[in-house]
Protein backbone atom coordinates (compact mmCIF):
# COMPACT_ATOMS: atom_id res chain seq x y z
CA UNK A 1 4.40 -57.69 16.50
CA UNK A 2 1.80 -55.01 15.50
CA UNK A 3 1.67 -54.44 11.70
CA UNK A 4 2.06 -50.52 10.22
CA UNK A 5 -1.18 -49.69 8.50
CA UNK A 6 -0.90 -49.60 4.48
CA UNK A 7 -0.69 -46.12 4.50
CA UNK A 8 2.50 -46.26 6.71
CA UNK A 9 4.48 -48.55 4.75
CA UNK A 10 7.46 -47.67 2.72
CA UNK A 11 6.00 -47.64 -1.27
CA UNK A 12 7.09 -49.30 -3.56
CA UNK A 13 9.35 -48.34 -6.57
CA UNK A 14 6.20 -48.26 -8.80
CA UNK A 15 4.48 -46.70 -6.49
CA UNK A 16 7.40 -43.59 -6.18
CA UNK A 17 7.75 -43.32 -9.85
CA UNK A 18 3.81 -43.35 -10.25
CA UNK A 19 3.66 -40.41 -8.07
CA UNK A 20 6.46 -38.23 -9.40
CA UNK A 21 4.31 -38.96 -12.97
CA UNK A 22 1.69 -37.51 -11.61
CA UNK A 23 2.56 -34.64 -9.49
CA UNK A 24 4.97 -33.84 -12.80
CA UNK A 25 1.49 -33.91 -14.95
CA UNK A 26 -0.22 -31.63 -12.55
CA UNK A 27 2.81 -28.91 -12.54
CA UNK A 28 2.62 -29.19 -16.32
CA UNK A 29 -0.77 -29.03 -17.27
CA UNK A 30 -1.09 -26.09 -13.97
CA UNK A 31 2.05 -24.24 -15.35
CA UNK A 32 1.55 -23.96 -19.03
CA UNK A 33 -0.90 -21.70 -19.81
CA UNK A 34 0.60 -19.31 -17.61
CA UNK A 35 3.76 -19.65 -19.30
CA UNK A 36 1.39 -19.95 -22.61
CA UNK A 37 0.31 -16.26 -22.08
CA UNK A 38 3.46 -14.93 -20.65
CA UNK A 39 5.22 -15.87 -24.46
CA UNK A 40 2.46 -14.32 -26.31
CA UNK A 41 2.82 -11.29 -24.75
CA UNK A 42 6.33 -10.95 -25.87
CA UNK A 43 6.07 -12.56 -28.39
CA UNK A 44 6.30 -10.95 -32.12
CA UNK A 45 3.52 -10.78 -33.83
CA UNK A 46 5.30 -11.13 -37.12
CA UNK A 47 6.60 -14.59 -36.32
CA UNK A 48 4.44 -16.00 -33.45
CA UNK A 49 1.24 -17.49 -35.45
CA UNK A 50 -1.98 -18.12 -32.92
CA UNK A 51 -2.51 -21.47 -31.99
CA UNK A 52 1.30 -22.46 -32.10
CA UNK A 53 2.34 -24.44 -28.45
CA UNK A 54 4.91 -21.89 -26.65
CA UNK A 55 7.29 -22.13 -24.19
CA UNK A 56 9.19 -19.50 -24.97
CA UNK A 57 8.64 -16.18 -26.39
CA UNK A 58 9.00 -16.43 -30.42
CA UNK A 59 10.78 -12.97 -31.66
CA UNK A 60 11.43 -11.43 -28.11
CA UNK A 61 9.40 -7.90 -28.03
CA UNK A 62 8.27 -6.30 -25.15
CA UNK A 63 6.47 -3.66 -27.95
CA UNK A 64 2.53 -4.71 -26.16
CA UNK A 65 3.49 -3.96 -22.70
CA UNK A 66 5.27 -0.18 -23.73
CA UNK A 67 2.23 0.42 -26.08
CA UNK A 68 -0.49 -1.05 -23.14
CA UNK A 69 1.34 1.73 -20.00
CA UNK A 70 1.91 4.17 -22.29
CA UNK A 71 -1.64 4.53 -22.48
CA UNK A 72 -4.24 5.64 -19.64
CA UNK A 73 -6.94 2.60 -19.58
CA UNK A 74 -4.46 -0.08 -18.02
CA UNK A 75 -2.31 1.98 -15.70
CA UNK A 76 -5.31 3.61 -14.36
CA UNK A 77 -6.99 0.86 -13.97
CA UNK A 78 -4.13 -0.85 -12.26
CA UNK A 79 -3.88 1.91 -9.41
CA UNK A 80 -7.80 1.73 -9.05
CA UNK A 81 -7.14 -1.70 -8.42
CA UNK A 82 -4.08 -1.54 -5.86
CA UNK A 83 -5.77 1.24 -3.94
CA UNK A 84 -9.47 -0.31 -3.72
CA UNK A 85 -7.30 -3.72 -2.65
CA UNK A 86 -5.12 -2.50 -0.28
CA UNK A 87 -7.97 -0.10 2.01
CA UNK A 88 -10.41 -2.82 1.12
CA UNK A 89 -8.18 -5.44 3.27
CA UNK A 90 -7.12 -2.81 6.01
CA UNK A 91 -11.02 -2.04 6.52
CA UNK A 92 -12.04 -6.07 6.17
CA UNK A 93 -9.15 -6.60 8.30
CA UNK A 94 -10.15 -4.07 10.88
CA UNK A 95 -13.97 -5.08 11.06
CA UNK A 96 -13.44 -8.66 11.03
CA UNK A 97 -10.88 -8.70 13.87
CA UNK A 98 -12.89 -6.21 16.04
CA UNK A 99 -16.15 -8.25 15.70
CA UNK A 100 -14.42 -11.88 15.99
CA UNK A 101 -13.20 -10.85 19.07
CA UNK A 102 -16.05 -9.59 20.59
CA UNK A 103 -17.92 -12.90 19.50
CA UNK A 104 -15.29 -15.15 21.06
CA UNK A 105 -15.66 -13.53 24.73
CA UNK A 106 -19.21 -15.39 24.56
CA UNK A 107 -18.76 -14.69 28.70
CA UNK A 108 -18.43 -11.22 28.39
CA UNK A 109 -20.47 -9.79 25.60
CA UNK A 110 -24.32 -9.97 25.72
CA UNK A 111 -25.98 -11.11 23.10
CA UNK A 112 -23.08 -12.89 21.42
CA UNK A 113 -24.48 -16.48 20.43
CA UNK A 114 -27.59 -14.72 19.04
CA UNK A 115 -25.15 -12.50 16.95
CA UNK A 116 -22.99 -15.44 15.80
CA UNK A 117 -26.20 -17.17 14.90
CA UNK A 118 -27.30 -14.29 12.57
CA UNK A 119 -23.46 -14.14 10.95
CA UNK A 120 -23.82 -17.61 10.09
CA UNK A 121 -27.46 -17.40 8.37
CA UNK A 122 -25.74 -15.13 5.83
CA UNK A 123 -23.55 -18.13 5.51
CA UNK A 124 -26.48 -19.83 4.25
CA UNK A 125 -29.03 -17.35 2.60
CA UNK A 126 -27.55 -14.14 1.22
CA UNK A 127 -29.69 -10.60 0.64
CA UNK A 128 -29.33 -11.53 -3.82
CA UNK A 129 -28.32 -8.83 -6.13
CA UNK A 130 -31.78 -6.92 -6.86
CA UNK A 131 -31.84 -6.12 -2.47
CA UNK A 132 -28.21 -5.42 -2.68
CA UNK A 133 -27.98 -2.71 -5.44
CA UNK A 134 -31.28 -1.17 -4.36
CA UNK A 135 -29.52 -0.96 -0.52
CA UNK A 136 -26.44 0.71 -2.45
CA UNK A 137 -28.07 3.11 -4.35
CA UNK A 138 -30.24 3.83 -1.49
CA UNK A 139 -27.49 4.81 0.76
CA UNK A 140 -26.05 6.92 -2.46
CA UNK A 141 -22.82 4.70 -3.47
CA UNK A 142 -23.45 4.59 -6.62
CA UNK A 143 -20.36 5.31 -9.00
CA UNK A 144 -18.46 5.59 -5.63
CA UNK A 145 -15.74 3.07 -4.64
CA UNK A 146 -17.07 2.27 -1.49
CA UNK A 147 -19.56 0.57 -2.94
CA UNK A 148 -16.62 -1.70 -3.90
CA UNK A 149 -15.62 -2.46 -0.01
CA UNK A 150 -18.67 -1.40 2.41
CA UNK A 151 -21.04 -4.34 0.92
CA UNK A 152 -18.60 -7.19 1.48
CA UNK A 153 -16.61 -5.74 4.17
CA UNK A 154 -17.02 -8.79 6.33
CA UNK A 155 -16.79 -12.04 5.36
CA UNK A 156 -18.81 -14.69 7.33
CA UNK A 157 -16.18 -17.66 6.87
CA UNK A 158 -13.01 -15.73 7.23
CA UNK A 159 -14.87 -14.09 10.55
CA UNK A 160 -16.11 -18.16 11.91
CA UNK A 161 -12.06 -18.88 11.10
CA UNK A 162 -10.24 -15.74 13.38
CA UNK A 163 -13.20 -15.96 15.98
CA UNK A 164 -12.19 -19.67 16.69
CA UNK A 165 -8.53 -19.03 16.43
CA UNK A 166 -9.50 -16.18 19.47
CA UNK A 167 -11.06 -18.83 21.33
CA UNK A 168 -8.21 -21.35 21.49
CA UNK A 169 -5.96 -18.81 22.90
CA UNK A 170 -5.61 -19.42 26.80
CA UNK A 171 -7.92 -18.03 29.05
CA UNK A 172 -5.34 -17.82 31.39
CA UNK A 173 -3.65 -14.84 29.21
CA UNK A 174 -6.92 -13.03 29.45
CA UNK A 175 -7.07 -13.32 33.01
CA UNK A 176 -3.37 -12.13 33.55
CA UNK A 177 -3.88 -9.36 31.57
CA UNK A 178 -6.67 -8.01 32.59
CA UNK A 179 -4.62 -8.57 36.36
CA UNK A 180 -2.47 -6.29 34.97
CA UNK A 181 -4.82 -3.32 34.41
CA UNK A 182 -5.35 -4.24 30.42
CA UNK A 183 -8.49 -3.05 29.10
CA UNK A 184 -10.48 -5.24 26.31
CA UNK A 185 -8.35 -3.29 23.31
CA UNK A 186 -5.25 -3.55 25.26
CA UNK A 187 -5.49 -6.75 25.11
CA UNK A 188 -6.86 -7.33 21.63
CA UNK A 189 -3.82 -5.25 20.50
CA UNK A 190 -0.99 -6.49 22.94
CA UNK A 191 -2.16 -9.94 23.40
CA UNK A 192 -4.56 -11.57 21.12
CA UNK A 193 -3.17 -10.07 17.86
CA UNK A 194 0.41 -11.07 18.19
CA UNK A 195 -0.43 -14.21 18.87
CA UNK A 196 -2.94 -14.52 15.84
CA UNK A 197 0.17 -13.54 12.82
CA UNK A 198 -0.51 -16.67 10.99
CA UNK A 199 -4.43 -16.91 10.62
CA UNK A 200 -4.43 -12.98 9.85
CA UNK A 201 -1.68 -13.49 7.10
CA UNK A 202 -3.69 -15.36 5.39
CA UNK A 203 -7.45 -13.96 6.07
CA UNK A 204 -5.60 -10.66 4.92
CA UNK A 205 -4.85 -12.54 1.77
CA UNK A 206 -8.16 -14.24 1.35
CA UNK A 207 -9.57 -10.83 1.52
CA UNK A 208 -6.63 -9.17 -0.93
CA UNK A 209 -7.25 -11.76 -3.85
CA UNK A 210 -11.08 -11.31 -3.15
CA UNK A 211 -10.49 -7.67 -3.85
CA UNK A 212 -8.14 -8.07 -6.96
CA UNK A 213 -10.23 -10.40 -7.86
CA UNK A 214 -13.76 -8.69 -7.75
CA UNK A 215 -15.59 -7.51 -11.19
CA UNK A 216 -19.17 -8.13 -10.45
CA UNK A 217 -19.49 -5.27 -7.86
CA UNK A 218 -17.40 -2.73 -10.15
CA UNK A 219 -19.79 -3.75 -13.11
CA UNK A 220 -23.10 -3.25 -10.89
CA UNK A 221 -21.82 -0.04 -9.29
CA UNK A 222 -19.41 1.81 -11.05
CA UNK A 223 -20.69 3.76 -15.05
CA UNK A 224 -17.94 5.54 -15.07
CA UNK A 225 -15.43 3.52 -17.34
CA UNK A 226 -12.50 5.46 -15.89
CA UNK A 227 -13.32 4.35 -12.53
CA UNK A 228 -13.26 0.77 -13.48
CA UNK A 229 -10.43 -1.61 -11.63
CA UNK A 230 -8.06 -3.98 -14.07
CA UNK A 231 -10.27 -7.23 -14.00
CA UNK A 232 -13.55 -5.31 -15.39
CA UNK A 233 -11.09 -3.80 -18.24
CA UNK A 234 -10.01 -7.37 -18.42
CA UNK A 235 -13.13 -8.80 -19.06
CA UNK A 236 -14.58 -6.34 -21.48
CA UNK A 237 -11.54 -6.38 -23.51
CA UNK A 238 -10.70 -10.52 -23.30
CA UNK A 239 -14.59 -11.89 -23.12
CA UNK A 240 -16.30 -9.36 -25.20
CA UNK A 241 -13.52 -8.25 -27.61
CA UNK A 242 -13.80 -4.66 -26.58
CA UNK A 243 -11.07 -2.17 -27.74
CA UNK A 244 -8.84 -0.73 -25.09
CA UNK A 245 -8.77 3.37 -26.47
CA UNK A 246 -5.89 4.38 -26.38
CA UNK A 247 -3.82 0.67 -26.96
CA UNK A 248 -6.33 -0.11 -29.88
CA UNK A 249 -5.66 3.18 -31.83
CA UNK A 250 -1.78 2.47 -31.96
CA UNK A 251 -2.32 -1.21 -32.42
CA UNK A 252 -1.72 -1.36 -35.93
CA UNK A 253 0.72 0.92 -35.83
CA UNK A 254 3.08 -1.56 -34.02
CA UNK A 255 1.17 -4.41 -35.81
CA UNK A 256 0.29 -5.96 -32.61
CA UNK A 257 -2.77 -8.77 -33.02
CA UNK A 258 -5.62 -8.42 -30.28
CA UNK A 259 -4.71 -12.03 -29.07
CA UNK A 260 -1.49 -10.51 -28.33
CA UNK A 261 -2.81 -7.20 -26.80
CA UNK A 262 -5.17 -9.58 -24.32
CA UNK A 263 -2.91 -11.85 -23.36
CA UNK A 264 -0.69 -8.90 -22.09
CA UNK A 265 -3.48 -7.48 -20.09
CA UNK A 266 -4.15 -10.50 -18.83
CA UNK A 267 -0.28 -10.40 -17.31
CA UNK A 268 -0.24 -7.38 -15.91
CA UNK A 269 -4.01 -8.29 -14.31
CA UNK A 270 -2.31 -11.45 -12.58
CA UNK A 271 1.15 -10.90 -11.49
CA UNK A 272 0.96 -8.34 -9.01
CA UNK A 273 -1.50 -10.76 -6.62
CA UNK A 274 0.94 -13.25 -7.59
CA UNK A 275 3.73 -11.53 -5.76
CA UNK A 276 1.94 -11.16 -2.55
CA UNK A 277 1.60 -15.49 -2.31
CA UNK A 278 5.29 -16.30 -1.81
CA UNK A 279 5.38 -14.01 1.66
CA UNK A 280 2.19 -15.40 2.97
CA UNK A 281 2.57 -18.83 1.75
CA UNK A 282 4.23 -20.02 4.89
CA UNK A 283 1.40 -18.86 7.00
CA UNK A 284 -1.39 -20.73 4.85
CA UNK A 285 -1.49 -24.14 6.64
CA UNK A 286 -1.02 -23.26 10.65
CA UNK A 287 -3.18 -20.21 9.83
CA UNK A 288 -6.43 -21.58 8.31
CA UNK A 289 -6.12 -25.21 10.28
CA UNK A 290 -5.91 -23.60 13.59
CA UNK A 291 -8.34 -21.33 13.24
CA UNK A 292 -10.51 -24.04 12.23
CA UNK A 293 -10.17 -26.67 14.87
CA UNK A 294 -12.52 -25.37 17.60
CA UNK A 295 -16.39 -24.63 16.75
């Protein structure tokens, strides 16, 4: 009688409990200090003392988020941020998608394997940041937000992951459609993308986060402080201690400590991308495996 491998075999009770201990440590120490910074937010001020372990808010007050959007720094900042996010992933989306398809038809398209060769040296060697800002203020994008979303418009590992989902789709639908009269964007639109939901759920939020995510490029390209997306006001206010205008004038007036002014910034900087994971989530695994199968 052939024996199970030890990875196979029912675990013991140790074994069980030892993993719930663990997986329970993870959630903890991964949880906390996002529920840390959620109860300083609303936390008062008056009877929350910095450095205390929280759980829960300590003198309920939602005083630093009505003080933080009833000024013009964060709430402008936010909308920079949504709107540079969402056209940065619809123009990402749309270049990647046009591109990886024309690099899977290999057949079809001259000159593909030399292309796909040259996407994946950038893979390897990128242009560095001198090259790069001299390119964009050579082309004029300076203070301009498509300085933001024209330099990284394409991503060489997100385009390698929807090109090889493209190539494990049946050749046989190609051939049928094209039997049918389809053009190549007919079937790009009408074939290939229906059948690619799951790897462009979550390529769309690989490049989403990467936007919401981005500083470096807004600190580089943008002078205009007004122009500035949530995660550079985030990091001049949390890492360098800068005042936020308008929220640091009425500050004392609410008696609202900085701790508690960054930690609420810090909120409204993370939950909105937060939101987006719980609709995608289910695409993650069949999406990026897939697409990563075939070379």
């Amino acid at each position: 009688m052939a024996t199970r491998p030890i990875w196979q075999e029912k675990p013991s009770t140790f074994v069980s409990v030892l993993k719930v201990l663990v997986l329970a440590f993870t959630v903890v120490v991964t949880l906390y200090p996002f529920i840390y910074v959620i109860a300083v937010s609303l936390s008062n001020p008056k009877v929350y003392t910095p450095g205390d372990l929280l759980l829960w808010p300590k003198g309920f007050t939602t005083a630093a988020y009505q003080l933080i959007m009833a000024g013009q720094t964060v709430p402008r900042a936010l909308v920079v941020s949504v709107c540079v996010t969402t056209v940065g992933t619809l123009v990402s989306m749309f270049c990647t998608v046009t591109m990886a398809y024309g690099l899977s038809r290999t057949s079809r398209v001259p000159g593909a394997r030399p292309i796909l060769l040259l996407v994946l040296f950038t893979m390897l060697f990128s242009a560095g940041i001198i090259p790069s800002y001299l390119v964009v203020r050579g082309v004029g994008l300076l203070d301009n937000y498509l300085a933001l979303i024209v330099p990284g418009a394409i991503s060489a590992f997100n385009l390698v992951v929807i090109r090889n989902f493209f190539m494990n789709i049946p050749e046989e639908l190609y051939d049928a459609a094209r039997i049918d009269g389809a053009g190549e964007l007919q079937i790009l639109w009408r074939v290939v993308l229906p059948l690619s939901k799951a790897v462009l759920a979550v390529i769309a939020l690989f490049y989403g986060v990467g936007y919401w995510n981005s500083f470096f490029e807004a600190m580089l390209y943008l002078n205009e402080p007004r122009m500035w997306p949530i995660q550079l006001i985030l990091r001049q206010y949390v890492l360098q201690a800068e005042p936020l205008g308008d929220a640091a004038r009425e500050q004392t007036q609410v008696h609202l400590t900085p701790e508690t002014i960054q930690m609420t910034v810090l909120v409204l900087a993370t939950v909105p991308i937060l939101l987006v994971y719980p609709f995608l989530q289910r695409f993650f695994t069949k999406g990026v495996l897939t697409g990563a199968i075939k070379g």
